[in-house]
N, C-alpha and C. Protein backbone atom coordinates (compact mmCIF):
# COMPACT_ATOMS: atom_id res chain seq x y z
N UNK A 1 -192.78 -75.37 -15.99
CA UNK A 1 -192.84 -74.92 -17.37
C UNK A 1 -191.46 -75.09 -17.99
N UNK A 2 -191.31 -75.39 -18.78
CA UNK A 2 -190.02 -75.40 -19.83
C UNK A 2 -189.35 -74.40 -20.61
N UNK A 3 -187.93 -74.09 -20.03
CA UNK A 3 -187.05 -72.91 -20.09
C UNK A 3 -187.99 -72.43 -21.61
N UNK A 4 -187.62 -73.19 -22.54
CA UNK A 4 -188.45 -72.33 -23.96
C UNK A 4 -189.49 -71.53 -24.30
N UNK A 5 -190.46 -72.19 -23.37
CA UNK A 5 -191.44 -71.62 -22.93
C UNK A 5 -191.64 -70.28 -22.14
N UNK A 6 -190.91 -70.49 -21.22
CA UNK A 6 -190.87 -69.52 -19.99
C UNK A 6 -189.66 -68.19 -20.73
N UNK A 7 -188.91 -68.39 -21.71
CA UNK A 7 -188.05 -67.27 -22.56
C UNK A 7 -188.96 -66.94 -23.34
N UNK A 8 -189.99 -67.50 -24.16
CA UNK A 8 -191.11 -67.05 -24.89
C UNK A 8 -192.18 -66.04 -24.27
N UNK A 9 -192.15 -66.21 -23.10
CA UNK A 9 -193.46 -65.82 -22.32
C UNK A 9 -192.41 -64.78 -21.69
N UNK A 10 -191.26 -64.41 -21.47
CA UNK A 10 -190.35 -63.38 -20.90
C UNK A 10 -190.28 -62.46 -21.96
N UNK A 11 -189.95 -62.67 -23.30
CA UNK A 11 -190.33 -61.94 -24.20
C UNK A 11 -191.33 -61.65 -24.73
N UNK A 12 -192.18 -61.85 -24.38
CA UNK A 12 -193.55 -61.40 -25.16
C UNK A 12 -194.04 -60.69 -23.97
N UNK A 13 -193.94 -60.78 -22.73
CA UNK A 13 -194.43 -60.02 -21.81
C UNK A 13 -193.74 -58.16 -22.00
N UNK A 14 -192.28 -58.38 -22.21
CA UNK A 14 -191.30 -56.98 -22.25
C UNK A 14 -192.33 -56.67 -23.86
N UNK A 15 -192.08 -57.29 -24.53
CA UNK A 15 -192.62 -56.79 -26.18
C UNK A 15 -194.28 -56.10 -25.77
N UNK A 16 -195.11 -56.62 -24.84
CA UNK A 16 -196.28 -56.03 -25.02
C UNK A 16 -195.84 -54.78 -23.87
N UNK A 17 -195.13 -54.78 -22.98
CA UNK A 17 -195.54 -53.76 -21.40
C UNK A 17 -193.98 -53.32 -21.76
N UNK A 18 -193.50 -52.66 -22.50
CA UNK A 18 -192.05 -52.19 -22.63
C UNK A 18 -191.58 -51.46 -23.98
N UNK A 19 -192.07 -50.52 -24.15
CA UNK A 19 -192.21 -49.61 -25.27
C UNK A 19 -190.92 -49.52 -26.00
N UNK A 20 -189.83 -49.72 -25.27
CA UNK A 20 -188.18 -49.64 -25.92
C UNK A 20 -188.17 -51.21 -26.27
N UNK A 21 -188.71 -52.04 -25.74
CA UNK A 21 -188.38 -53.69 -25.95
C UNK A 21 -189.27 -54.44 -27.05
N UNK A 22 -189.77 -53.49 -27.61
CA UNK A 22 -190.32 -54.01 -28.64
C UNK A 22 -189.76 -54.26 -30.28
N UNK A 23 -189.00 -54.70 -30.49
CA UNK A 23 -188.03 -54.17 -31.27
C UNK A 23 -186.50 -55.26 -31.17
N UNK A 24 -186.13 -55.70 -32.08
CA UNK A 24 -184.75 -56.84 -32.52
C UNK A 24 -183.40 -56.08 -31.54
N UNK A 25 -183.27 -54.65 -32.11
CA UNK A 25 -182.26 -54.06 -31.82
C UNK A 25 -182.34 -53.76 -29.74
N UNK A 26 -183.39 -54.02 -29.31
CA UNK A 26 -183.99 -53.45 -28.19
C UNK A 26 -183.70 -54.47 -27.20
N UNK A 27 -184.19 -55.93 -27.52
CA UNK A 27 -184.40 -57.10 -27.46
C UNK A 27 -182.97 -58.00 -27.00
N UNK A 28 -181.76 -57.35 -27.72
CA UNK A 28 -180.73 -57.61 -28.29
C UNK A 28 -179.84 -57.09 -26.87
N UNK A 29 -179.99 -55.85 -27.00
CA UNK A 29 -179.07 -55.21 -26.18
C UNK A 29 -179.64 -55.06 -24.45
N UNK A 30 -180.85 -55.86 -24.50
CA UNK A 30 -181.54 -55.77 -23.15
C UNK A 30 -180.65 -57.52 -22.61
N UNK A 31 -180.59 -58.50 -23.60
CA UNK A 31 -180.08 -59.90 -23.09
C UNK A 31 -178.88 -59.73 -23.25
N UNK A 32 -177.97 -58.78 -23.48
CA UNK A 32 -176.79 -58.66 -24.03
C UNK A 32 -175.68 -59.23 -23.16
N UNK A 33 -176.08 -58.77 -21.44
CA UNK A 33 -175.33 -59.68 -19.98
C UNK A 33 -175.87 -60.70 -19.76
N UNK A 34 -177.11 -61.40 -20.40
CA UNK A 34 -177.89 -62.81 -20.23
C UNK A 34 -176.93 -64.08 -21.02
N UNK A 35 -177.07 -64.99 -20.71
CA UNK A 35 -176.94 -66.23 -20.81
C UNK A 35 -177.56 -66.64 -22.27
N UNK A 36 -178.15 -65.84 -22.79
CA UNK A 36 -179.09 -65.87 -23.97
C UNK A 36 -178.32 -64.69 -24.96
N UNK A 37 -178.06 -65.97 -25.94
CA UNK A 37 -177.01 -65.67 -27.03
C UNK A 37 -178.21 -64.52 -27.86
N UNK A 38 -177.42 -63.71 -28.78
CA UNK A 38 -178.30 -63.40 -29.73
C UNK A 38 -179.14 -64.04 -30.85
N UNK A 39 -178.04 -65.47 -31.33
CA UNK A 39 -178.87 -66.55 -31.83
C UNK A 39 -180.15 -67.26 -31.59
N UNK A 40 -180.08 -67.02 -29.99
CA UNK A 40 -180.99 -68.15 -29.38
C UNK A 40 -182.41 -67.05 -29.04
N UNK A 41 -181.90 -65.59 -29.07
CA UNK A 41 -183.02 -64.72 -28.82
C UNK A 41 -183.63 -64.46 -30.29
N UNK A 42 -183.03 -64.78 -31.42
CA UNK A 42 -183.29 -64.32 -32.80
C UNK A 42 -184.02 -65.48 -33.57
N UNK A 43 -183.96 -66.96 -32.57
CA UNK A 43 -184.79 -68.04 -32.58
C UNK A 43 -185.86 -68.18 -32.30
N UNK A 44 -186.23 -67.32 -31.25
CA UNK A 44 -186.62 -67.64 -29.94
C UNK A 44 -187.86 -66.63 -30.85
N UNK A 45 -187.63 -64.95 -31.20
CA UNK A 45 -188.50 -64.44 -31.92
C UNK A 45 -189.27 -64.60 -33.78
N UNK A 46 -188.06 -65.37 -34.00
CA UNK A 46 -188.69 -66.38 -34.96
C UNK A 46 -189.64 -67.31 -35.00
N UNK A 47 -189.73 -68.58 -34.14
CA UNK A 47 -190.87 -69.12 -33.46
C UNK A 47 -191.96 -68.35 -33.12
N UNK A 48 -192.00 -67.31 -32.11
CA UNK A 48 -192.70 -66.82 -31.82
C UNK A 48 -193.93 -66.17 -32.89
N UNK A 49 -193.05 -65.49 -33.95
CA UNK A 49 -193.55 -65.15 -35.13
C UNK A 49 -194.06 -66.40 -36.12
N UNK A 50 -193.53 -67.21 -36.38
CA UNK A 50 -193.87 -68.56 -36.76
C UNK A 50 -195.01 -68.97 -36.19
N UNK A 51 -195.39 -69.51 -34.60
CA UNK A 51 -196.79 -69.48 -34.06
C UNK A 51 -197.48 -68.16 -33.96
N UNK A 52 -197.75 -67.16 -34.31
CA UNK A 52 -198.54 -66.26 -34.66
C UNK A 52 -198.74 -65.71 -33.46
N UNK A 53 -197.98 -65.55 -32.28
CA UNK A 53 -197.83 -65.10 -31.35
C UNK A 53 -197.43 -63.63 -31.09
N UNK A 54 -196.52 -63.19 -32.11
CA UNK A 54 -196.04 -61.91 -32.14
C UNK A 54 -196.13 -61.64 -34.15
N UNK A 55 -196.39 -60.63 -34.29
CA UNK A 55 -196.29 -59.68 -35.70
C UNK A 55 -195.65 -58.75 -36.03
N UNK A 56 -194.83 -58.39 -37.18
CA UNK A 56 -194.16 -57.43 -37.20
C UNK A 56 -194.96 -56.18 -38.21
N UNK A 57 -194.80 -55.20 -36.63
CA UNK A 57 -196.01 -53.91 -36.86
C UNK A 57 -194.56 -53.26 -37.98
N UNK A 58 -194.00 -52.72 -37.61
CA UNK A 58 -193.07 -52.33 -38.58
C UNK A 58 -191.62 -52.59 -39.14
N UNK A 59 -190.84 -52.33 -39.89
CA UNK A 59 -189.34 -52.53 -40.37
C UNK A 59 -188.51 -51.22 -40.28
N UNK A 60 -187.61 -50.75 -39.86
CA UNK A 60 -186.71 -49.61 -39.62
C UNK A 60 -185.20 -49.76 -40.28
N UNK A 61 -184.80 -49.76 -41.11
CA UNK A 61 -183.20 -50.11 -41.41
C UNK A 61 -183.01 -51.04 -41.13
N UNK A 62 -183.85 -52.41 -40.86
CA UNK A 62 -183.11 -53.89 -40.74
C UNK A 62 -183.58 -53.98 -39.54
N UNK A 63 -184.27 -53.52 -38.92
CA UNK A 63 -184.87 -53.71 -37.73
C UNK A 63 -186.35 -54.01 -37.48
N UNK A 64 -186.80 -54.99 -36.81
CA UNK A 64 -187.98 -55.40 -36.78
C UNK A 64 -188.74 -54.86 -35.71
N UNK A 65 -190.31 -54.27 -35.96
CA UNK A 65 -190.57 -53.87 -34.72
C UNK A 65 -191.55 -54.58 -34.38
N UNK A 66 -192.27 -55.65 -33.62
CA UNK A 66 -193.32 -56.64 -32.97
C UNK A 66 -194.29 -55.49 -32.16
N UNK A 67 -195.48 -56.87 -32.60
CA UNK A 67 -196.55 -56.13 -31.56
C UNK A 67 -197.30 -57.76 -31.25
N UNK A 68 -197.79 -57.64 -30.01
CA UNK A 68 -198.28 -59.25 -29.60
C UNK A 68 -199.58 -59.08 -29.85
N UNK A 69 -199.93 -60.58 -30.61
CA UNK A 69 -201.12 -60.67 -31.47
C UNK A 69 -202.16 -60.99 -30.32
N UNK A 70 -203.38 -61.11 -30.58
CA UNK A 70 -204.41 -61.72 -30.12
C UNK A 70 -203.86 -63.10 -29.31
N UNK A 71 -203.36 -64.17 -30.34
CA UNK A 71 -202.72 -65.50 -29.76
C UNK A 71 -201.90 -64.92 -28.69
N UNK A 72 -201.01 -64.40 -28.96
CA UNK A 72 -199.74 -64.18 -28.05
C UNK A 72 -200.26 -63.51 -26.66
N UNK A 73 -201.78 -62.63 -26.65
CA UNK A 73 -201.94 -62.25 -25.34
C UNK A 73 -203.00 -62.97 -24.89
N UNK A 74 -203.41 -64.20 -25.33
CA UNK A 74 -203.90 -65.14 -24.46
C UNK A 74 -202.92 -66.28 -24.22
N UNK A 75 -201.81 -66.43 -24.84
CA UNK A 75 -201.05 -67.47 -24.11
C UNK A 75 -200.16 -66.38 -22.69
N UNK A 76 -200.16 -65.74 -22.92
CA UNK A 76 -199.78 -64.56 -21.62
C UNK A 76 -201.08 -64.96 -20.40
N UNK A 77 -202.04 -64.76 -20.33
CA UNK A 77 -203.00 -64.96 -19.69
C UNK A 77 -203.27 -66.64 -19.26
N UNK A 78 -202.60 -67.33 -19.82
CA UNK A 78 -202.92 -68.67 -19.68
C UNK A 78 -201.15 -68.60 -18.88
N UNK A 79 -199.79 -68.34 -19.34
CA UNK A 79 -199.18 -68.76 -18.79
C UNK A 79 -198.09 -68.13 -18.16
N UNK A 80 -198.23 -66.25 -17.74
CA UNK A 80 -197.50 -65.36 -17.09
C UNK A 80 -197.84 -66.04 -15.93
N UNK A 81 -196.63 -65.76 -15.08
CA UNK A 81 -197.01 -65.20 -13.81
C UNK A 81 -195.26 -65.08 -13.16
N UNK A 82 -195.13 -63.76 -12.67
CA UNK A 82 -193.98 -63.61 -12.47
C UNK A 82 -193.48 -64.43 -11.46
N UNK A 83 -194.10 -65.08 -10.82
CA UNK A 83 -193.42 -66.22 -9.63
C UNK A 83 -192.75 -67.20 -10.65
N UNK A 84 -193.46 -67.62 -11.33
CA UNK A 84 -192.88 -68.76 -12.58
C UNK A 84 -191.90 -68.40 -13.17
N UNK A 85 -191.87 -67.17 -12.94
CA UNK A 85 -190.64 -66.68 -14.02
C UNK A 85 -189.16 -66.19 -13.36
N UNK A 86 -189.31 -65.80 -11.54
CA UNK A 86 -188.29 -65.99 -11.35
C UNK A 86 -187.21 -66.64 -11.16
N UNK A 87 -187.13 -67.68 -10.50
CA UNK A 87 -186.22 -68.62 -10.81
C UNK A 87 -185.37 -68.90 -12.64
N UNK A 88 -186.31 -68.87 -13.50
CA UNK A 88 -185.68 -68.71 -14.72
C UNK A 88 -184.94 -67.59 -15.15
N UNK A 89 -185.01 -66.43 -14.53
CA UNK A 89 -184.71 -65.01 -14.76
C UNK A 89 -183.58 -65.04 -14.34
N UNK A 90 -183.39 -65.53 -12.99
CA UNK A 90 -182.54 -65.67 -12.16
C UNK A 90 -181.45 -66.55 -12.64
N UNK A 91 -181.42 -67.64 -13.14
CA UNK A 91 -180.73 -68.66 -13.73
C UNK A 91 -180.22 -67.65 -15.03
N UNK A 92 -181.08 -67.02 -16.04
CA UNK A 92 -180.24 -66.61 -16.88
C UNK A 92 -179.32 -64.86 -16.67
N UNK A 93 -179.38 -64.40 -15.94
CA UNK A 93 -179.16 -62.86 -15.15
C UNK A 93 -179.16 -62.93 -14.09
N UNK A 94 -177.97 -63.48 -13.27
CA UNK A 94 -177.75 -63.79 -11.81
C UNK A 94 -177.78 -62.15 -10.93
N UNK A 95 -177.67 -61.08 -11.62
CA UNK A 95 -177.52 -60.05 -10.48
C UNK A 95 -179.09 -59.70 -10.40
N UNK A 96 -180.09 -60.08 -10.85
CA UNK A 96 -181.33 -59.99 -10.74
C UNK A 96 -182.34 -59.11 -11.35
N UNK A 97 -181.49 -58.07 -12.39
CA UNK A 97 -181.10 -57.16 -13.22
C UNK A 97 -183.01 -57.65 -13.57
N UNK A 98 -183.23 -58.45 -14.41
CA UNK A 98 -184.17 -58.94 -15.11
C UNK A 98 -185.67 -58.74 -14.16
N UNK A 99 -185.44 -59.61 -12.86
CA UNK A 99 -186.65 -59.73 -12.32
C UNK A 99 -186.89 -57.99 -11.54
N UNK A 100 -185.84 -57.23 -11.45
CA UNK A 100 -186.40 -56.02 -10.98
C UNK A 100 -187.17 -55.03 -12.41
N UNK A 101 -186.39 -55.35 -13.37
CA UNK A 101 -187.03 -55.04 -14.43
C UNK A 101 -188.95 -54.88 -14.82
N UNK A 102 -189.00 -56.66 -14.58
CA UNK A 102 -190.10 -56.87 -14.63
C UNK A 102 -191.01 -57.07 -13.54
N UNK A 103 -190.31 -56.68 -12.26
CA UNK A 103 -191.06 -55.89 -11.19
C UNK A 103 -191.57 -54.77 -11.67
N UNK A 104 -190.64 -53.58 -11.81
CA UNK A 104 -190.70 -52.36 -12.38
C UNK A 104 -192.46 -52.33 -13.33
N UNK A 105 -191.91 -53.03 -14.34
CA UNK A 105 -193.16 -53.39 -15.74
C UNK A 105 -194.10 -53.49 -15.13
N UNK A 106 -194.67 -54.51 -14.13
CA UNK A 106 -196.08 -55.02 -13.50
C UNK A 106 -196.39 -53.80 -13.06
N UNK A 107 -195.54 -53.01 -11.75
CA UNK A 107 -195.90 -51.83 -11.26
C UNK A 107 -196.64 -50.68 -12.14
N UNK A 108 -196.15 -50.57 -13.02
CA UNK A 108 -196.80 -49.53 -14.04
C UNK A 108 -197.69 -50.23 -14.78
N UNK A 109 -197.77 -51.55 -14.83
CA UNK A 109 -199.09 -52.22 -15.65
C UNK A 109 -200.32 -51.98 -14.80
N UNK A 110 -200.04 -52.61 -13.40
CA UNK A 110 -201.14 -52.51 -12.35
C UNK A 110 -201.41 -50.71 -12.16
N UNK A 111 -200.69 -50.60 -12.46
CA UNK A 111 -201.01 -48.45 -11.81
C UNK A 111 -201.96 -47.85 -13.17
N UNK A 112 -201.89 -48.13 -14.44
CA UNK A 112 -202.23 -48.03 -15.53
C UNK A 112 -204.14 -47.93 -15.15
């Protein structure tokens, strides 16, 4: 899969299963030790919003808050899977910070 892709599908996974990560300001300060500029994350949720993948449920003082659309949780279903995603995680957050994260997330998705 292609890094763009696989940062699309990393964020939209935290935005639907991550109640603090839903959100610009949230989003921001979660890639803040990543390899992933704020530009490239403020792109990255632009597109996303652009393909109708994510919507903005509300606005807070300049802050955007997303919720993943219909589209956005069938391209999740067509193209999560955290094996796919480590190695990319890993490449951008070398202490692994990310993939325990979204260890963490699944655990409470599957327990749900």
């Amino acid at each position: 899969m292609e890094l763009d892709l696989l940062l699309k599908v990393f964020i939209l996974r935290l935005i639907d299963k991550h109640r603090l990560l839903d959100n610009q300001y949230g989003l921001t300060r979660f890639f803040a030790k990543s390899s992933i500029l704020p530009d490239k994350l403020y792109r990255t949720l632009n597109e996303l919003e652009s393909d109708s993948f994510i919507s903005i449920k509300d606005v807070k003082h300049t802050v955007k808050y997303y919720a993943v659309t219909e589209l956005g949780k069938q391209l999740l279903e067509e193209k999560y899977s955290i094996s796919s995603l480590k190695t990319f995680l890993h490449d951008i957050e070398p202490t692994d910070f990310f993939i325990n994260i979204l260890v963490k997330i699944e655990e409470a998705y599957n327990n749900e």
